[in-house]
Structures are given as structure tokens and as C-alpha cells.
PDB file of N, CA and C in Angstrom:
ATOM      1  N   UNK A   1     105.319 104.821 116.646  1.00  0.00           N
ATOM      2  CA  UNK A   1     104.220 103.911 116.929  1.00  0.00           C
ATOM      3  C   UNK A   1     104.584 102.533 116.380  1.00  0.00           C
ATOM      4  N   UNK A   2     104.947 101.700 117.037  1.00  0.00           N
ATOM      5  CA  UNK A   2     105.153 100.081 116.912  1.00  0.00           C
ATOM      6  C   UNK A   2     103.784  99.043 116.767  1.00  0.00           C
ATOM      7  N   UNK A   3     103.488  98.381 115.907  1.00  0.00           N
ATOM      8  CA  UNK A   3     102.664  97.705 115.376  1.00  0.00           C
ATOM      9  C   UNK A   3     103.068  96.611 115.133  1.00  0.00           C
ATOM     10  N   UNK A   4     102.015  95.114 115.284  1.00  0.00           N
ATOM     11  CA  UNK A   4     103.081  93.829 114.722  1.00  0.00           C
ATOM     12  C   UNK A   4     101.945  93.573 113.852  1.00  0.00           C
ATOM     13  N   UNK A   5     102.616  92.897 112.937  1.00  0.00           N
ATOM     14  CA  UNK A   5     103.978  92.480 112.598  1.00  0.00           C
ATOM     15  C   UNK A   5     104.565  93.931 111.802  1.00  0.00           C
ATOM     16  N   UNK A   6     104.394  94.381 111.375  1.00  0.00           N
ATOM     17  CA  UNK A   6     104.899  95.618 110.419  1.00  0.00           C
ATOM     18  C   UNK A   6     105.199  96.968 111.691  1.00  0.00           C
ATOM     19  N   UNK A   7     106.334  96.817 111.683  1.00  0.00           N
ATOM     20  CA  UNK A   7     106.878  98.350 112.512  1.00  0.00           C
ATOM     21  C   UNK A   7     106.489  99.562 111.675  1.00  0.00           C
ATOM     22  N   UNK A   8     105.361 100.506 112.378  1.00  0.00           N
ATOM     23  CA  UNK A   8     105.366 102.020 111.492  1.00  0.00           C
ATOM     24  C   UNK A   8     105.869 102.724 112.041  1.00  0.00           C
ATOM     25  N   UNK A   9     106.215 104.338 111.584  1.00  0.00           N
ATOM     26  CA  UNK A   9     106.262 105.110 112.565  1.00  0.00           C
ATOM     27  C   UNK A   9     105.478 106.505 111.055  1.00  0.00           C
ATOM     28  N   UNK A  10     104.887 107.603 111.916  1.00  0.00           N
ATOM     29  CA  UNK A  10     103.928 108.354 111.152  1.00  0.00           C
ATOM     30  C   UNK A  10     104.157 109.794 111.780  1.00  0.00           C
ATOM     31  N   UNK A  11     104.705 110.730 110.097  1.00  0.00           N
ATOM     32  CA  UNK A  11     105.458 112.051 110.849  1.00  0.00           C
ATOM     33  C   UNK A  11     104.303 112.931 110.021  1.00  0.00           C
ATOM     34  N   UNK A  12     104.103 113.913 110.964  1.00  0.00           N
ATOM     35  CA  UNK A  12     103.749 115.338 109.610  1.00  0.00           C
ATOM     36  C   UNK A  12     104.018 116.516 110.301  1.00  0.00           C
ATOM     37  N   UNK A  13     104.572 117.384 109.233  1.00  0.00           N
ATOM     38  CA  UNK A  13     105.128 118.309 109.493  1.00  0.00           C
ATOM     39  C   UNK A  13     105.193 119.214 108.152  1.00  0.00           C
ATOM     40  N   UNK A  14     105.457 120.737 108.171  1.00  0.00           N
ATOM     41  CA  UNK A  14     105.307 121.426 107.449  1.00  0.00           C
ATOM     42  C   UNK A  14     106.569 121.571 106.145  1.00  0.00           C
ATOM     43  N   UNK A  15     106.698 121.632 105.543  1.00  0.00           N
ATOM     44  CA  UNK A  15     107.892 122.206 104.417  1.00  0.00           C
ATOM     45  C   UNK A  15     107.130 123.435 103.691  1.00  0.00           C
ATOM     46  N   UNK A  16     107.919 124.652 103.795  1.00  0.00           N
ATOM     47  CA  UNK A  16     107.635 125.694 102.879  1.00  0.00           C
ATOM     48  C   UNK A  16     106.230 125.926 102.850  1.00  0.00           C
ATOM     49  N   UNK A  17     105.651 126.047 103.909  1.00  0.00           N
ATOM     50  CA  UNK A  17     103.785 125.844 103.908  1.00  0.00           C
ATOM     51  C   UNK A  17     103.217 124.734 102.947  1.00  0.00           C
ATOM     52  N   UNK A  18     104.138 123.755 103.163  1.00  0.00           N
ATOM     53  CA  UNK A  18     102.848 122.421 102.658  1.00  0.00           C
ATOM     54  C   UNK A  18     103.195 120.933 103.789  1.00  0.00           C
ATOM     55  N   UNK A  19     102.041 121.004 104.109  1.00  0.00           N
ATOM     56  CA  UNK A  19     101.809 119.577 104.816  1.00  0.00           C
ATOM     57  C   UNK A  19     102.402 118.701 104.573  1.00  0.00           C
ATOM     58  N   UNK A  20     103.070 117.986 105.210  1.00  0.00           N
ATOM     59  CA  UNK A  20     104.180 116.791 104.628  1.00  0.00           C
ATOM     60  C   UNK A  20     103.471 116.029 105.683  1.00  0.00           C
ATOM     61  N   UNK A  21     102.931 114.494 104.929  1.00  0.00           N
ATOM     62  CA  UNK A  21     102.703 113.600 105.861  1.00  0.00           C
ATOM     63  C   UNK A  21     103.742 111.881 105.596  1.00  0.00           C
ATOM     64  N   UNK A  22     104.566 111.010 106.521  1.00  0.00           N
ATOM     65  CA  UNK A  22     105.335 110.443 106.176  1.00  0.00           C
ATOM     66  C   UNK A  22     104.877 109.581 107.031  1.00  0.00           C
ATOM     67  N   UNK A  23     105.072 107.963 106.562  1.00  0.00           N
ATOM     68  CA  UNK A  23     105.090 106.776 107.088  1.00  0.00           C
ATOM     69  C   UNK A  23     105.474 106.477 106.567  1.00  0.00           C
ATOM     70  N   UNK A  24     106.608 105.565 107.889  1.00  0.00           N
ATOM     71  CA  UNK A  24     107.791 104.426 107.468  1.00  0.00           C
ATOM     72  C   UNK A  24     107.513 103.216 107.959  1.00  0.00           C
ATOM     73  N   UNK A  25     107.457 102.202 106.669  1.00  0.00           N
ATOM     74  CA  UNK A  25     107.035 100.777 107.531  1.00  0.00           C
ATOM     75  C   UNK A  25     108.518  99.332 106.849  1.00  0.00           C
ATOM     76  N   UNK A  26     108.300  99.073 108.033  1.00  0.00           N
ATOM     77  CA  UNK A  26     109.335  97.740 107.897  1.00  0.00           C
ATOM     78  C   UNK A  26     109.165  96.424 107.634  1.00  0.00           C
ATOM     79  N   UNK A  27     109.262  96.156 107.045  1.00  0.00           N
ATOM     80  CA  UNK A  27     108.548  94.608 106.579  1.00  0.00           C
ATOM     81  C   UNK A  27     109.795  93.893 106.666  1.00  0.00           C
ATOM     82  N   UNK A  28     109.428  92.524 106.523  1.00  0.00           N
ATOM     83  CA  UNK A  28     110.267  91.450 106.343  1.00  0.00           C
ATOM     84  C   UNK A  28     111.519  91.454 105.460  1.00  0.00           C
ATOM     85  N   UNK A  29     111.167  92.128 104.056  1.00  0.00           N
ATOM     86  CA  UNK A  29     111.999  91.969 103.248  1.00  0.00           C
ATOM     87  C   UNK A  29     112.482  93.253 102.546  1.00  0.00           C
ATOM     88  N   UNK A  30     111.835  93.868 103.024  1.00  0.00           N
ATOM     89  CA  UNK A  30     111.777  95.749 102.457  1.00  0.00           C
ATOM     90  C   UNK A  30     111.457  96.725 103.389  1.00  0.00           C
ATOM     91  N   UNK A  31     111.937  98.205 103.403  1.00  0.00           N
ATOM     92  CA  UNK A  31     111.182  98.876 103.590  1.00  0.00           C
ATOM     93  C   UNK A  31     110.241  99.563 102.805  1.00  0.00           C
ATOM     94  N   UNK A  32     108.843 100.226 103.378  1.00  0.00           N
ATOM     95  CA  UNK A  32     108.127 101.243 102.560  1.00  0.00           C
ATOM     96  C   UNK A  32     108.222 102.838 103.295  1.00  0.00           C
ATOM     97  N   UNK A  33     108.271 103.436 102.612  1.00  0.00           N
ATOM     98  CA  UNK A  33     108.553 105.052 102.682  1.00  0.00           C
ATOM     99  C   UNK A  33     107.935 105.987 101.752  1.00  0.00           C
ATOM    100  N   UNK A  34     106.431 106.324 102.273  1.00  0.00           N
ATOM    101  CA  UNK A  34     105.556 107.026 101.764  1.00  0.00           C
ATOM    102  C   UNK A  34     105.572 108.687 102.038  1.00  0.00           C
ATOM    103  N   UNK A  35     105.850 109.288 101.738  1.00  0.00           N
ATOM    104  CA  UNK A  35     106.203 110.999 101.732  1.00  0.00           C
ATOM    105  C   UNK A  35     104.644 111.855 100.785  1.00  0.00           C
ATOM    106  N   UNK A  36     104.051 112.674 101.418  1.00  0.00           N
ATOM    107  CA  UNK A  36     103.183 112.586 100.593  1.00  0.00           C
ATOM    108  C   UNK A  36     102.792 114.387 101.238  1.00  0.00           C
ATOM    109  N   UNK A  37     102.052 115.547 100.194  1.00  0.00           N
ATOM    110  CA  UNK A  37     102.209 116.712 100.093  1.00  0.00           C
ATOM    111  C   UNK A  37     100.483 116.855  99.700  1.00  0.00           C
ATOM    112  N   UNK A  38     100.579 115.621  98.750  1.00  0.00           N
ATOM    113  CA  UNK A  38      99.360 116.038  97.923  1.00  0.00           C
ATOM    114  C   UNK A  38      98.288 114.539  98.117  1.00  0.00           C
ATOM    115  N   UNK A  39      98.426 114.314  99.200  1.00  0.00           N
ATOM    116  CA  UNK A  39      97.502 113.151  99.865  1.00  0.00           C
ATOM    117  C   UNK A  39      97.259 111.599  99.480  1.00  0.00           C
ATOM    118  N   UNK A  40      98.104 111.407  98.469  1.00  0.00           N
ATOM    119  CA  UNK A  40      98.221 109.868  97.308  1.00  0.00           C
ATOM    120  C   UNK A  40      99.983 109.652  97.310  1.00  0.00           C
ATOM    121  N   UNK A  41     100.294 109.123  96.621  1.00  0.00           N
ATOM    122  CA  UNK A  41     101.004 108.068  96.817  1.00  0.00           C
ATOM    123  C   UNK A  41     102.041 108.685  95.842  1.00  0.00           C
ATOM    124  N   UNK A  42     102.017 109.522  94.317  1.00  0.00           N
ATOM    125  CA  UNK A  42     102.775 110.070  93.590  1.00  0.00           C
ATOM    126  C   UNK A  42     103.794 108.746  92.873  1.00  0.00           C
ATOM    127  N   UNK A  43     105.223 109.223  92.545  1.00  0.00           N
ATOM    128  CA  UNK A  43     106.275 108.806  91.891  1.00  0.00           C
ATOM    129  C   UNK A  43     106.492 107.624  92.780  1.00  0.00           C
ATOM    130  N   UNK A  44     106.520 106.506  92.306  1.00  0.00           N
ATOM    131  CA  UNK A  44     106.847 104.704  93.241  1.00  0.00           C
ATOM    132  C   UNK A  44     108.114 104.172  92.902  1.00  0.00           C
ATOM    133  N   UNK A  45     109.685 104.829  93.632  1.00  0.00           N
ATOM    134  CA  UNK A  45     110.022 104.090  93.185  1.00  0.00           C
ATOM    135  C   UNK A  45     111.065 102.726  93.913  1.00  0.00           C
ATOM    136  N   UNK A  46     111.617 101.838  92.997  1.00  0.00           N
ATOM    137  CA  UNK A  46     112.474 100.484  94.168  1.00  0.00           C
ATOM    138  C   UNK A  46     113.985 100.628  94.005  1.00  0.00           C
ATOM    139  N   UNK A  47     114.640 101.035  95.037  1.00  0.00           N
ATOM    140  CA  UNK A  47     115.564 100.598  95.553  1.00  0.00           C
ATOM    141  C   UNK A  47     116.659  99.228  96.275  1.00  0.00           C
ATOM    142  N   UNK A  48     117.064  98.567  95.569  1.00  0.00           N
ATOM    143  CA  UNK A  48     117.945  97.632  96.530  1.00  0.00           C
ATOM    144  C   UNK A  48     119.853  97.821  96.188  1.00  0.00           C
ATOM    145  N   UNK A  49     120.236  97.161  97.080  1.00  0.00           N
ATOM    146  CA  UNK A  49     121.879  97.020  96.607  1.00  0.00           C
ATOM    147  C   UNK A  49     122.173  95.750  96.086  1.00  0.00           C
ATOM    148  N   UNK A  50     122.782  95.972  95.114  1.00  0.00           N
ATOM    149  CA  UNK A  50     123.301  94.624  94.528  1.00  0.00           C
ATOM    150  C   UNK A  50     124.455  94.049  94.938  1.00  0.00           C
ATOM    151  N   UNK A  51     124.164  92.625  94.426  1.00  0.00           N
ATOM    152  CA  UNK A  51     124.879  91.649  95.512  1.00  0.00           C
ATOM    153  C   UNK A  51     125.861  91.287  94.593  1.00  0.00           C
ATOM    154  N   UNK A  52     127.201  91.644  94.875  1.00  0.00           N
ATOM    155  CA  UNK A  52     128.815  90.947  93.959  1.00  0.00           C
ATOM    156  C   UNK A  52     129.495  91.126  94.903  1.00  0.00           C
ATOM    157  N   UNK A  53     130.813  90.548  93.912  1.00  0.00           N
ATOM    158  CA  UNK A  53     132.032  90.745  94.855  1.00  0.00           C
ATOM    159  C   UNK A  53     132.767  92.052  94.609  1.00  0.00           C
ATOM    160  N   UNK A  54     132.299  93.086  94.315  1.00  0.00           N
ATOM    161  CA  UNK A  54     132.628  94.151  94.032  1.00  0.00           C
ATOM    162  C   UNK A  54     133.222  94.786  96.011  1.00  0.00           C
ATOM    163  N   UNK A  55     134.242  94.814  95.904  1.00  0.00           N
ATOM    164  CA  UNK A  55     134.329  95.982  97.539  1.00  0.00           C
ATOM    165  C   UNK A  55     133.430  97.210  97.748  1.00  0.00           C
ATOM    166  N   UNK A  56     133.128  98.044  96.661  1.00  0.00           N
ATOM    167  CA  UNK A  56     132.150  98.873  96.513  1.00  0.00           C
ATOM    168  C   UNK A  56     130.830  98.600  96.088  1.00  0.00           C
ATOM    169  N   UNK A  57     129.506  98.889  96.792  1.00  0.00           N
ATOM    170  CA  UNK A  57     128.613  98.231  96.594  1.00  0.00           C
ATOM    171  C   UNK A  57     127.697  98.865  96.065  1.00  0.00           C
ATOM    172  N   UNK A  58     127.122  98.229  94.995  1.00  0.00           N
ATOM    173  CA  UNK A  58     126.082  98.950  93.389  1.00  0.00           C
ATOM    174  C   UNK A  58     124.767  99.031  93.988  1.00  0.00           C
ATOM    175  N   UNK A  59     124.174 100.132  93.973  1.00  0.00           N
ATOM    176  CA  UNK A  59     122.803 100.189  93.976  1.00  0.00           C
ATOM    177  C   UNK A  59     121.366 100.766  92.930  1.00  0.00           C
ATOM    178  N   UNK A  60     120.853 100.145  92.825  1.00  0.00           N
ATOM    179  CA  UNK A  60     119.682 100.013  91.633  1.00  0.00           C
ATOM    180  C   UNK A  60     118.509 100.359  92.037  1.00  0.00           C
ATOM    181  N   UNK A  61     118.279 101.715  91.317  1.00  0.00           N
ATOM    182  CA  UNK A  61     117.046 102.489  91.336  1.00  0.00           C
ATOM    183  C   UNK A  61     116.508 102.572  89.773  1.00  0.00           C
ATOM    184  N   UNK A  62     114.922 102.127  90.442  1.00  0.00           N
ATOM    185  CA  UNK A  62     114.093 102.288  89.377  1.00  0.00           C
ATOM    186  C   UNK A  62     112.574 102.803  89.767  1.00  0.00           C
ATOM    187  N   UNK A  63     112.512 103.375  88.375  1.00  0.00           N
ATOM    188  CA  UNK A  63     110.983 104.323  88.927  1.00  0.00           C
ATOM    189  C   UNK A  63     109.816 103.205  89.001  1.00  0.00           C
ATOM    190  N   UNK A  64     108.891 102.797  89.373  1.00  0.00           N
ATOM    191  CA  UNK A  64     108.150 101.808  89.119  1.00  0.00           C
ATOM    192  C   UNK A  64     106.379 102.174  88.544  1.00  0.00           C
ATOM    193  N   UNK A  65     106.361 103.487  88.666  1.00  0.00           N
ATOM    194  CA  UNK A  65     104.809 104.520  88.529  1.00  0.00           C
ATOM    195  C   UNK A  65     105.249 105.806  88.771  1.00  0.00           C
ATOM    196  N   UNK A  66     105.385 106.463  87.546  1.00  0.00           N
ATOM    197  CA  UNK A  66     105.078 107.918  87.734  1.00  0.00           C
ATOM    198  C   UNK A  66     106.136 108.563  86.799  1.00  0.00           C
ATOM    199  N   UNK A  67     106.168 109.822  87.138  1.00  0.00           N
ATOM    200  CA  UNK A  67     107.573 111.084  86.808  1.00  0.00           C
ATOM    201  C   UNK A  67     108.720 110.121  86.275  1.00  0.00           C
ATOM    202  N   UNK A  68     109.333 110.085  85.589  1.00  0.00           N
ATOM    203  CA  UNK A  68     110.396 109.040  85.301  1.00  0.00           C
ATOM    204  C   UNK A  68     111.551 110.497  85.286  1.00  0.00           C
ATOM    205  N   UNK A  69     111.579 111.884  84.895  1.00  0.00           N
ATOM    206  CA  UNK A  69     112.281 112.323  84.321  1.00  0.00           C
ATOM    207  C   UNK A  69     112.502 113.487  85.749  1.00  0.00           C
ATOM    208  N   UNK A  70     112.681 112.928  86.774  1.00  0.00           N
ATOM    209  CA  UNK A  70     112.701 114.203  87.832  1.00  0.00           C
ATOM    210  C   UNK A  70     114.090 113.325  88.599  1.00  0.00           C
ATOM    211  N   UNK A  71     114.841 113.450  88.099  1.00  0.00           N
ATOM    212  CA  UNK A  71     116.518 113.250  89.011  1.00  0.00           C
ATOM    213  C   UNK A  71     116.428 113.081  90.468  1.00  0.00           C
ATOM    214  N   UNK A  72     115.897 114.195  91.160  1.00  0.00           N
ATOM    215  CA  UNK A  72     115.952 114.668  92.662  1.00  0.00           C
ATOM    216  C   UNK A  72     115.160 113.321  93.457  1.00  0.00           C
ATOM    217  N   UNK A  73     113.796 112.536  92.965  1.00  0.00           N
ATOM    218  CA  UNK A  73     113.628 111.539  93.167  1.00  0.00           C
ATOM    219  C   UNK A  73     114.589 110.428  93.195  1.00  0.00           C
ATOM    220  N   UNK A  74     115.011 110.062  92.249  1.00  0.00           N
ATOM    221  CA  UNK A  74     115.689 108.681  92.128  1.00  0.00           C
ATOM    222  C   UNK A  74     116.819 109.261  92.910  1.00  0.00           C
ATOM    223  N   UNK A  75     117.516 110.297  93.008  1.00  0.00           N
ATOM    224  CA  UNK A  75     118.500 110.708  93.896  1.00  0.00           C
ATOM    225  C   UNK A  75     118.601 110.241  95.322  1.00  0.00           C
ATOM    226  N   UNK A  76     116.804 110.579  95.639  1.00  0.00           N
ATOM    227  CA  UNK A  76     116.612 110.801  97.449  1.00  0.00           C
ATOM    228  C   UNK A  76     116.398 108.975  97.640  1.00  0.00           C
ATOM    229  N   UNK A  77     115.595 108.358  96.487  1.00  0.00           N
ATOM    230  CA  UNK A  77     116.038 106.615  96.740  1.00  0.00           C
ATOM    231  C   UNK A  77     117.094 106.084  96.951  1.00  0.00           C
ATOM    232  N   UNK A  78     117.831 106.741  96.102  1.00  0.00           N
ATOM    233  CA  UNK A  78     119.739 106.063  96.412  1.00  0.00           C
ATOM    234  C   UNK A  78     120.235 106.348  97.858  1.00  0.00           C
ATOM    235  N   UNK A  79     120.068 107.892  97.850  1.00  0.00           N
ATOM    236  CA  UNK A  79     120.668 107.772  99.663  1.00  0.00           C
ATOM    237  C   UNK A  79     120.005 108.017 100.565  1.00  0.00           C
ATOM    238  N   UNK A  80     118.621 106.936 100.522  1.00  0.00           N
ATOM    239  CA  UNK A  80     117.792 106.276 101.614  1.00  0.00           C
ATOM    240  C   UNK A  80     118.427 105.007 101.767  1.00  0.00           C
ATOM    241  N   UNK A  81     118.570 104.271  99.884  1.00  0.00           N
ATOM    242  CA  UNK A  81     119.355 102.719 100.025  1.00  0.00           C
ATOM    243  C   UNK A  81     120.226 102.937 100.421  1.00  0.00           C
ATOM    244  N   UNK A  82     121.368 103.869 100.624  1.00  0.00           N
ATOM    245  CA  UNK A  82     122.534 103.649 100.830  1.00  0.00           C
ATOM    246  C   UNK A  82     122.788 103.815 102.056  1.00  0.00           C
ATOM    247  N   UNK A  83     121.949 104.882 102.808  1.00  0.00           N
ATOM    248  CA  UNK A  83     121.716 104.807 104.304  1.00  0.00           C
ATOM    249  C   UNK A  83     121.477 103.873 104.847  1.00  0.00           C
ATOM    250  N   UNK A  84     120.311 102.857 104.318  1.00  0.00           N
ATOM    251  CA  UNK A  84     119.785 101.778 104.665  1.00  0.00           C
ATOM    252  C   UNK A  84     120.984 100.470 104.561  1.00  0.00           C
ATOM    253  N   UNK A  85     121.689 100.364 103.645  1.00  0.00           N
ATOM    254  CA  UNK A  85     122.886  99.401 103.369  1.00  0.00           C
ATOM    255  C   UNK A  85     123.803  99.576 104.466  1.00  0.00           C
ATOM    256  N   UNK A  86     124.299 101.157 104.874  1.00  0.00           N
ATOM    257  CA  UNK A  86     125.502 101.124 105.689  1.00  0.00           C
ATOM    258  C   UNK A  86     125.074 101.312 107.065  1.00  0.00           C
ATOM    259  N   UNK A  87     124.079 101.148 107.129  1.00  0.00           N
ATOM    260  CA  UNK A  87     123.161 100.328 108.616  1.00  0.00           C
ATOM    261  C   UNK A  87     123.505  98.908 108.890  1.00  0.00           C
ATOM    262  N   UNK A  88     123.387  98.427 107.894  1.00  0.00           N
ATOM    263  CA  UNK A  88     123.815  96.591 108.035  1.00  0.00           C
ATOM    264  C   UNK A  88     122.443  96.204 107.817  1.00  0.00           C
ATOM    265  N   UNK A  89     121.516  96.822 106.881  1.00  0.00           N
ATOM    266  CA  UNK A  89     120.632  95.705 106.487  1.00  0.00           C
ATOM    267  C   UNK A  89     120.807  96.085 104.731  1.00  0.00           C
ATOM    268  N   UNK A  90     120.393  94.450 104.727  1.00  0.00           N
ATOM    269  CA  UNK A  90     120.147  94.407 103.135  1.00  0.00           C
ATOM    270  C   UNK A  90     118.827  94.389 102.410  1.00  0.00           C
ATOM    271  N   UNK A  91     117.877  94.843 103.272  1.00  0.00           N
ATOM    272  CA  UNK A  91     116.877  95.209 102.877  1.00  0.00           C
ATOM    273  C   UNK A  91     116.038  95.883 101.793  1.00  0.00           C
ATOM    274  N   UNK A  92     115.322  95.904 100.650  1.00  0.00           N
ATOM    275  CA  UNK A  92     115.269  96.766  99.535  1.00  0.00           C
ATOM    276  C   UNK A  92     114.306  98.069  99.972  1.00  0.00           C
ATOM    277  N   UNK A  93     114.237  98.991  99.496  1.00  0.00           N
ATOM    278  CA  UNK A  93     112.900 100.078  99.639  1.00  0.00           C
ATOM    279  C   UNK A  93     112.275 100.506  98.520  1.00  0.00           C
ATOM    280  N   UNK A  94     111.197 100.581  99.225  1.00  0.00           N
ATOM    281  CA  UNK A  94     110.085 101.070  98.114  1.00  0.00           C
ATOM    282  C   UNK A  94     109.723 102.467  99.091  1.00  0.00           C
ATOM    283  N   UNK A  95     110.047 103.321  97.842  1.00  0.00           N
ATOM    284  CA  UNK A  95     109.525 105.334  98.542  1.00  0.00           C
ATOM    285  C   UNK A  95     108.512 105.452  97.492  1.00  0.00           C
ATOM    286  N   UNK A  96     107.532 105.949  97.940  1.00  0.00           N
ATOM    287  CA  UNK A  96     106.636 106.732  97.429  1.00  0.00           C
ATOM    288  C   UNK A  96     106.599 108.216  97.608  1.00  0.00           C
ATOM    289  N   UNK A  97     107.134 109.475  96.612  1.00  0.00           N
ATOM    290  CA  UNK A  97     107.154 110.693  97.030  1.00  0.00           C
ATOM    291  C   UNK A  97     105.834 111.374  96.159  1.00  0.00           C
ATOM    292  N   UNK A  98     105.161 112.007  96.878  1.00  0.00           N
ATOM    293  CA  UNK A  98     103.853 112.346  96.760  1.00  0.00           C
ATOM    294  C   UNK A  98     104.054 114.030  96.919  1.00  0.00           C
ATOM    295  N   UNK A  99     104.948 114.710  95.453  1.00  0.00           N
ATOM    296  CA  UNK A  99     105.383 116.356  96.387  1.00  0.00           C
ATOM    297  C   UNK A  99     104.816 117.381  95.589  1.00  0.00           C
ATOM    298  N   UNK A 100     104.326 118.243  96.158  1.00  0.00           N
ATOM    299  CA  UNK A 100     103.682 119.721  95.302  1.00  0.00           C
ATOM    300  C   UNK A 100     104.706 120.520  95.171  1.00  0.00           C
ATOM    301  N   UNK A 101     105.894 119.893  95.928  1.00  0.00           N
ATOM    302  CA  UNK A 101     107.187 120.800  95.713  1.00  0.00           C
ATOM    303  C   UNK A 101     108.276 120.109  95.177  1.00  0.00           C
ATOM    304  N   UNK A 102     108.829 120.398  94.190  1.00  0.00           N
ATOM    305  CA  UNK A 102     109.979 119.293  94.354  1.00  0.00           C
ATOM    306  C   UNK A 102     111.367 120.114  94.118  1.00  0.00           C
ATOM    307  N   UNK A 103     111.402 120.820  95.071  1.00  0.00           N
ATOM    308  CA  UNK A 103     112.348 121.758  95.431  1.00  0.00           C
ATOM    309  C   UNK A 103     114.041 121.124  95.970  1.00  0.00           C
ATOM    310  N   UNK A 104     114.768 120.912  96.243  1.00  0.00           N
ATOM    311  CA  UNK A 104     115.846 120.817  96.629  1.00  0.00           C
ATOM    312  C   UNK A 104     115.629 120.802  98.163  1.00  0.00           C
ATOM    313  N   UNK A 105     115.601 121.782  98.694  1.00  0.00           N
ATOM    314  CA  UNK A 105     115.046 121.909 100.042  1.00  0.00           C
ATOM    315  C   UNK A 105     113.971 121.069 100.693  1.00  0.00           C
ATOM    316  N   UNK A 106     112.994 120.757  99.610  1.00  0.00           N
ATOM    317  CA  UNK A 106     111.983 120.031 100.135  1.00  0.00           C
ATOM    318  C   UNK A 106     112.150 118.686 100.423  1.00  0.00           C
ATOM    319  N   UNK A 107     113.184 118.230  99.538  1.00  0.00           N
ATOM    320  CA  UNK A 107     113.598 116.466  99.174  1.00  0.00           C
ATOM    321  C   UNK A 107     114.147 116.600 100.156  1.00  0.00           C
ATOM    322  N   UNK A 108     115.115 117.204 100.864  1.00  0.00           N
ATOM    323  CA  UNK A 108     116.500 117.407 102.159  1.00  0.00           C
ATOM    324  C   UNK A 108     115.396 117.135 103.228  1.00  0.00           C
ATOM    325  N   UNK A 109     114.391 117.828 103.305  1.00  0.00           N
ATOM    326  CA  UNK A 109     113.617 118.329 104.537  1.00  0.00           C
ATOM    327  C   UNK A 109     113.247 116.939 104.603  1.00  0.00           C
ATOM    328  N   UNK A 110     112.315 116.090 103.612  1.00  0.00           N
ATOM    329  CA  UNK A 110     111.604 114.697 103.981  1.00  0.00           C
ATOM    330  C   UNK A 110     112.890 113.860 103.960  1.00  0.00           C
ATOM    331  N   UNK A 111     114.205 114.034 103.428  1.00  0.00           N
ATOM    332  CA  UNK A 111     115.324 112.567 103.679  1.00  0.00           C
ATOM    333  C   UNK A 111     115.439 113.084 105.163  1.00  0.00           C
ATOM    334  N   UNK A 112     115.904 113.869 105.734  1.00  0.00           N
ATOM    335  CA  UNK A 112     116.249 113.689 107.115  1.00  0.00           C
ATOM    336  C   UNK A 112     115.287 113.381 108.140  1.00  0.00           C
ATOM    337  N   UNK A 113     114.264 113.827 107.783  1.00  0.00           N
ATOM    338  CA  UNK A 113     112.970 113.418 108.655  1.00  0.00           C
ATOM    339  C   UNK A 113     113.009 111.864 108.900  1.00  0.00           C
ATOM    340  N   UNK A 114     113.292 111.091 107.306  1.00  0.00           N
ATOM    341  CA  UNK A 114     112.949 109.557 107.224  1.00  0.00           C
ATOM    342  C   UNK A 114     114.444 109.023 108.022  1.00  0.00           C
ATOM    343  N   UNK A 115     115.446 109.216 107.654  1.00  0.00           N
ATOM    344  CA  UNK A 115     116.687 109.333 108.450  1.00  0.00           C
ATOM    345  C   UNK A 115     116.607 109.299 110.011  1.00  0.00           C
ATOM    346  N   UNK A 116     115.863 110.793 110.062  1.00  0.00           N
ATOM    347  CA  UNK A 116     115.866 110.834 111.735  1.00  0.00           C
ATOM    348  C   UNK A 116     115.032 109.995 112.365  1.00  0.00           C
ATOM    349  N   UNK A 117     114.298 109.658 111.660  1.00  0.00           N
ATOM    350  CA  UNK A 117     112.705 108.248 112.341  1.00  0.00           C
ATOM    351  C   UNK A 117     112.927 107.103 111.745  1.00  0.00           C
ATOM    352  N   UNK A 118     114.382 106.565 111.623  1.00  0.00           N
ATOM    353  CA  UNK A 118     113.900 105.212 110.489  1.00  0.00           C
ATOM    354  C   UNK A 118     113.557 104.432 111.472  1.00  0.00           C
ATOM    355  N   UNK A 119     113.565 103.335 111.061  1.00  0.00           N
ATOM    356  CA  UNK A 119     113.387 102.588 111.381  1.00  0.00           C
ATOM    357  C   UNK A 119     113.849 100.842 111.062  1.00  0.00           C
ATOM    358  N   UNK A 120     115.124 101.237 110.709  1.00  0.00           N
ATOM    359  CA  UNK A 120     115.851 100.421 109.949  1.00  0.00           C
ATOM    360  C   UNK A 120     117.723 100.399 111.416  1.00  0.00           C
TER     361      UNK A 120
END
């Protein structure tokens, strides 16, 4: 579903019998990527790549609200940014994961979903 100025697109679908509802929106200067199980907004955190002359390119995740101590989060931010980088935009993201599961399986199930619908 295309909207102006802000491109969305809005998935739901099941993981492991729980409702997964996802919207991806594109803004000017970021994306947002809301994943949500338990109907709010959960762990917030920001993603961008940093800018050097490094050939290999650094990316910086930080939690901004919530769980600070759950790995599998800040994990699924990095290779959304990094997906998002080797697209050719330099865009930052902000994910919001909102999960009653935070299973291994479950994080896989919502990155490819956001993957398969970006919108980037």
C-alpha cells in the first residue's frame, strides 16, 4: 500500500501461533520497521552505517527504549542496516520489535518478511 509522502507497506501473519503484525515506512531520511506480537511498539532500536574511508563499512546499533540485554534484537537491526546499505541507500532505521517470542525462528520469520516487502 503506497501513501504520500511516506511509502507503507502492512504485513500480518502468523509465527508459532502468534499474530505478527508489520509496517514498513520510508521516510526521507530513515526507515521505520515496526514488528509487533504484543500490539505496542516494544524494544526501539537505531541503526545507521557509518561514514569513513574504511573499504569495509561500520555499522552502529543502539537500543533507544527497552530490553538492552537481548542480542537477537540488535542482531536483526544490523542485518536490516546492512541489507539496507548493500541496496545503495544510506538511509538509517529505526525497528521497533514488539515479540512474545523471541525465539530464533521468530526473529528469521519477521527479517525475511521485512526483506521480502521492503521497501527500500
Amino acid at each position: 500500500m503506497e501513501s504520500f509522502p511516506v511509502s507503507v507497506k502492512k504485513l500480518s501473519f502468523d509465527i508459532k501461533g502468534n499474530k505478527t503484525n508489520v509496517v514498513i515506512c520510508s521516510y526521507d531520511d530513515c526507515f521505520l520497521v515496526i514488528a509487533t506480537q504484543i500490539g505496542g511498539m516494544g524494544t526501539i532500536l537505531h541503526a545507521r552505517k557509518e561514514e569513513g574511508v574504511s573499504i569495509h563499512p561500520t555499522f552502529n546499533v543502539s537500543v533507544l527504549f527497552g530490553k538492552r540485554d537481548e542480542p537477537m534484537l540488535v542482531a536483526s537491526a544490523r542485518q536490516l542496516i546492512e541489507h539496507i546499505s548493500s541496496s545503495g541507500s544510506s538511509r538509517s532505521l529505526v525497528l521497533s520489535l514488539g515479540l512474545k517470542d523471541h525465539s530464533m525462528e521468530t526473529v528469521r520469520g519477521i527479517m525475511s518478511a521485512v526483506i521480502e516487502n521492503r521497501v527500500w
